[in-house]
Protein backbone atom coordinates (compact mmCIF):
# COMPACT_ATOMS: atom_id res chain seq x y z
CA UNK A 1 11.82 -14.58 8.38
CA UNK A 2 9.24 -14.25 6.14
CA UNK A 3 6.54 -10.71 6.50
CA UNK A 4 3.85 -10.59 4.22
CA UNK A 5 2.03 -7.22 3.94
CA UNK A 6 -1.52 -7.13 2.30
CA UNK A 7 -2.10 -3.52 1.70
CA UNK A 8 -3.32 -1.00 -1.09
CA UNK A 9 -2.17 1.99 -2.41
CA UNK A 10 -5.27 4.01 -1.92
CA UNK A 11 -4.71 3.31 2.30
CA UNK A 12 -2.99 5.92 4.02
CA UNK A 13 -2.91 3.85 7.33
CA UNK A 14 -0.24 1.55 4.68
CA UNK A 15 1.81 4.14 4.15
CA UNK A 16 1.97 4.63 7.98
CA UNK A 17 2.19 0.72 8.69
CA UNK A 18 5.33 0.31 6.25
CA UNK A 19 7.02 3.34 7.70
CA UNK A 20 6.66 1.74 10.78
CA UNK A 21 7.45 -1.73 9.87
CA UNK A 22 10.72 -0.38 8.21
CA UNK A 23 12.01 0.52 11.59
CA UNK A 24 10.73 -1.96 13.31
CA UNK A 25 13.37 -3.85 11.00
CA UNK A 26 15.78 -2.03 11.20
CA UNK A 27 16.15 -2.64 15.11
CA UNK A 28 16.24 -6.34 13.74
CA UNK A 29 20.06 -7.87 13.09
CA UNK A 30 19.20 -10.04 10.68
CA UNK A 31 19.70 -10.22 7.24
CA UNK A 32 17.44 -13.09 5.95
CA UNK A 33 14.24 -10.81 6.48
CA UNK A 34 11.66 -11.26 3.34
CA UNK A 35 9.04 -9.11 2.70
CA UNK A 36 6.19 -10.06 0.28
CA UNK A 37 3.38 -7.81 -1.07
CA UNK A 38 0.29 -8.88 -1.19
CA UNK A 39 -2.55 -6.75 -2.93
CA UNK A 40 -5.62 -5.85 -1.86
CA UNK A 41 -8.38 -3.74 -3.73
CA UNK A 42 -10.00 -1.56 -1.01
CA UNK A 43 -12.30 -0.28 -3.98
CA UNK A 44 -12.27 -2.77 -6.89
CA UNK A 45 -15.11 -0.89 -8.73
CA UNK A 46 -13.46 1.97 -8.56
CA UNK A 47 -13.04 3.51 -12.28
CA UNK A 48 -9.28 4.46 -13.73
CA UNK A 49 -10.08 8.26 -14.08
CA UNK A 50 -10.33 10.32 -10.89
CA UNK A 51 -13.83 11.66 -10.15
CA UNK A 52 -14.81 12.61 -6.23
CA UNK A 53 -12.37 13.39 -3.75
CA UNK A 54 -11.85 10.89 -1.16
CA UNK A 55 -13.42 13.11 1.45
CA UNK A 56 -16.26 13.45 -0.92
CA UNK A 57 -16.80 9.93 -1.12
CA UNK A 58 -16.17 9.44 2.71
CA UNK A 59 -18.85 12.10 2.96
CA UNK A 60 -21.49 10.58 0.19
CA UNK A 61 -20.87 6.98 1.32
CA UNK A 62 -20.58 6.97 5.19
CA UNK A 63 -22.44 10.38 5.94
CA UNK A 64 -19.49 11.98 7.35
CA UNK A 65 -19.62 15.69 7.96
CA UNK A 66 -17.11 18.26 6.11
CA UNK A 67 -15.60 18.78 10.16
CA UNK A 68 -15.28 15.09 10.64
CA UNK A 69 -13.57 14.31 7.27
CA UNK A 70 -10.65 17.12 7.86
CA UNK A 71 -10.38 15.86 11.77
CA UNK A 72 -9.34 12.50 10.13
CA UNK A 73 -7.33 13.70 7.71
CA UNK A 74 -5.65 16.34 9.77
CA UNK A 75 -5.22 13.29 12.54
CA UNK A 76 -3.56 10.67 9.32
CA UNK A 77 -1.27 14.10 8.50
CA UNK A 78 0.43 14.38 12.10
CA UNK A 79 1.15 10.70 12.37
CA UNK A 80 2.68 10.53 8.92
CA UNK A 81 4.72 13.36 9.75
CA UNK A 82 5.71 11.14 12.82
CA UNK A 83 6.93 8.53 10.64
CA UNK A 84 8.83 11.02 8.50
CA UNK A 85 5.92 10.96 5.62
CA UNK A 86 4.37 13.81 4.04
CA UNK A 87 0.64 12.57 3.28
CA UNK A 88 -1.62 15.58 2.01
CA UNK A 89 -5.27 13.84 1.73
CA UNK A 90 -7.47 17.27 1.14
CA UNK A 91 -6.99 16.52 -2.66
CA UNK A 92 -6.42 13.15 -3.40
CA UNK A 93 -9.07 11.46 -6.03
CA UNK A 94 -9.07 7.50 -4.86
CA UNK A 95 -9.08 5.58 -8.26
CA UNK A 96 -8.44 1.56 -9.07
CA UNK A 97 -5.38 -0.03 -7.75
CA UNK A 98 -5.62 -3.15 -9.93
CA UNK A 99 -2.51 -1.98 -12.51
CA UNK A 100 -0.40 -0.84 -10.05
CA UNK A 101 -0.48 -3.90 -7.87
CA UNK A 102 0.42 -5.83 -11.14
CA UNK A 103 3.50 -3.71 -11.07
CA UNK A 104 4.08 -4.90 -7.67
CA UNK A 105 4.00 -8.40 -8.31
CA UNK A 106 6.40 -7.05 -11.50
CA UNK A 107 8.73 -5.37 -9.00
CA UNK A 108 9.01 -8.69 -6.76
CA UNK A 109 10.56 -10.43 -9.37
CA UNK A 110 13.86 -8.21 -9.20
CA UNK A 111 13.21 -7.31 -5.43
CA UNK A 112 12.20 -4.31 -5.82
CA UNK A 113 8.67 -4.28 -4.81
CA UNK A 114 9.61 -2.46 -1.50
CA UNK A 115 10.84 0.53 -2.94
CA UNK A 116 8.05 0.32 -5.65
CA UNK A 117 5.54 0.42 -2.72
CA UNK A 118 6.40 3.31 -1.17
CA UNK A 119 7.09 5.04 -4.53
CA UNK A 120 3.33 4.02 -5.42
CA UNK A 121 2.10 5.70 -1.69
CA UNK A 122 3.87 8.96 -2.42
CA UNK A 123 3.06 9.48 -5.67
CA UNK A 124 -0.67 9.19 -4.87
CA UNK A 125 -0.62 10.17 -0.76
CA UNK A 126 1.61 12.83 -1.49
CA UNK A 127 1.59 14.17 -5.14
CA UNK A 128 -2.20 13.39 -5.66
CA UNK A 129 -1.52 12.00 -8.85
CA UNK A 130 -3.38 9.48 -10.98
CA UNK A 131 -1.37 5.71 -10.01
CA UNK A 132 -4.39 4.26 -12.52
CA UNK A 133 -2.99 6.20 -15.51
CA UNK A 134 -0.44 3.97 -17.55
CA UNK A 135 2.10 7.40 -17.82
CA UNK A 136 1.86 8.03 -13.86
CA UNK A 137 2.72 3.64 -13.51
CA UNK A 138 5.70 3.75 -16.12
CA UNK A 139 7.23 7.42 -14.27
CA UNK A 140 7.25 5.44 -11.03
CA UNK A 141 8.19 1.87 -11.66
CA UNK A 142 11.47 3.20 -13.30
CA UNK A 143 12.12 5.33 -10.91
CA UNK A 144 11.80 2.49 -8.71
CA UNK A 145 14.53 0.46 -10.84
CA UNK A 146 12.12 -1.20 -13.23
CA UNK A 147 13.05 -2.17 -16.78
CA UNK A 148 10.98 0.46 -19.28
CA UNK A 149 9.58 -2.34 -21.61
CA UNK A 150 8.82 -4.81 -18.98
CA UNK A 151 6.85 -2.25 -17.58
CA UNK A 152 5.35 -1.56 -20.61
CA UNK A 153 4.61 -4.54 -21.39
CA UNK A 154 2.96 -5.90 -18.21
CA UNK A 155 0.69 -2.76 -18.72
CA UNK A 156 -0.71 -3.48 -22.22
CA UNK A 157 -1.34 -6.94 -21.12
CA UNK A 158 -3.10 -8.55 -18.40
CA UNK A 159 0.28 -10.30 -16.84
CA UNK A 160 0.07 -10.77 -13.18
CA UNK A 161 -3.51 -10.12 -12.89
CA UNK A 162 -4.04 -13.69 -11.71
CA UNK A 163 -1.47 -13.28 -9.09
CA UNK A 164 -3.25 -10.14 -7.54
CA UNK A 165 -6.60 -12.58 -7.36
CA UNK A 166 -4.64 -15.34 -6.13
CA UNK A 167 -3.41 -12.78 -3.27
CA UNK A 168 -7.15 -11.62 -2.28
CA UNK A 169 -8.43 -15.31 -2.61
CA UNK A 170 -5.70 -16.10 -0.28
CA UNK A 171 -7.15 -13.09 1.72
CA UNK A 172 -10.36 -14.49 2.11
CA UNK A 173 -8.96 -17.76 3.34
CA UNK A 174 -6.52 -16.03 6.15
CA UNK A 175 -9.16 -13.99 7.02
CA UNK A 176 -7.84 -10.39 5.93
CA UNK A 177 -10.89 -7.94 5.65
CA UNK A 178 -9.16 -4.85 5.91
CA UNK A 179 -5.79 -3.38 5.40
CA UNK A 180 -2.95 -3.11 6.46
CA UNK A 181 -2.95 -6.75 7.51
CA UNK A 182 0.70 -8.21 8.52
CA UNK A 183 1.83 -11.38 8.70
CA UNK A 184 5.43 -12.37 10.34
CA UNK A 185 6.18 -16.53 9.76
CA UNK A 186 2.53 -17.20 8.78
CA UNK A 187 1.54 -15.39 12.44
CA UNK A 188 -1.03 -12.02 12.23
CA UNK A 189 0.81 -9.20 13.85
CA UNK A 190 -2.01 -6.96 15.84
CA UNK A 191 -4.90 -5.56 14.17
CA UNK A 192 -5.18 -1.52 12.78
CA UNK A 193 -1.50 0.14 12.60
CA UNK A 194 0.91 -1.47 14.88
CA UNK A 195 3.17 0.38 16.31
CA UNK A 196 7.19 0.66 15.98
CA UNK A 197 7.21 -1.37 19.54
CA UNK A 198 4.87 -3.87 18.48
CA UNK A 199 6.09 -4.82 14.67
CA UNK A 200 9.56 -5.06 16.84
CA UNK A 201 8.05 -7.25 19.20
CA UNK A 202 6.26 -9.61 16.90
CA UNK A 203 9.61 -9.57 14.27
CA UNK A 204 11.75 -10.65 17.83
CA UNK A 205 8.86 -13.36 18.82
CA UNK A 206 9.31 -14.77 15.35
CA UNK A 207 13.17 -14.80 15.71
């Protein structure tokens, strides 16, 4: 069974969807489940150093009022804490994804690009730190299991960069506009954040 997951770091409603999607699996028995990452840039222009909160920007860029922006967030909190996630949005300072989704594709290589992941969403969902800066990337891909140069050595170079445009081209062409976006044996699970019950369903339909 093959699940491939386009997502980005910067998307809270990710963090949510792999939570779920881990217990979904679990309810699975099977042990021939793969799961591939597939990046997505919700803000390719974004720059590397953290300027405007993301409720600033929400605020700037869709006109959302300062009541509407903690409603959300307060809404994102509770069902994270559902899943057994701590996300804490208030402070976080969206910035470009492009270097750690490199890392990803890194990761995938010695399967670790699952734990990488969710290392990756609580390090910026949850710790509010900066996953553009090269220092905040090396901390958490060796925490993740990652080999020290090899990490440092993707990062000073632009290795894998043509695999993160090969996985939005191949966005374009599946028709993924937004994230999370799940696929289970080439078939599109439902669209938003599925639930527990429905990743379940779609992993035993594929079975």
């Amino acid at each position: 069974m093959k699940i491939e997951i386009w997502s980005d770091i910067m998307c809270p409603w990710c963090y949510i969807g792999k939570a779920r999607l881990d217990k979904a699996i679990e309810r699975v028995s099977r042990d021939d489940v793969e799961i591939v990452w597939r990046s997505f840039e919700l803000r390719p222009e974004q720059p590397r150093t953290p300027g405007a909160t993301l409720g600033e920007m929400m605020r700037e860029k869709l006109g959302l009022k300062d009541g509407d922006t903690v409603e959300l967030f307060e809404k994102i909190r509770v069902l994270g804490k559902a899943e057994g996630l701590d996300i804490r949005l208030t402070g976080v300072r969206p910035v470009n994804s492009f270097d750690a989704q490199r890392l990803v594709h890194l990761a995938a290589e010695s399967g670790r690009a699952h734990q990488l992941k969710s290392d990756l969403f609580r390090v910026y969902l949850k710790e509010q730190r900066n996953v553009a800066d090269h220092e905040v990337l090396l901390e958490t891909a060796t925490g993740a299991g990652l080999d020290a140069d090899d990490v440092a050595r993707v990062l000073a170079s632009d290795a894998y960069a043509s695999d993160v445009r090969e996985d939005e081209a191949a966005a374009v062409r599946r028709g993924v506009t937004g994230v999370p976006t799940v696929f289970v044996d080439g078939v599109r699970v439902a669209t938003g954040v599925p639930s527990v019950d429905q990743f379940h369903w779609a992993l035993e339909k594929a079975g």
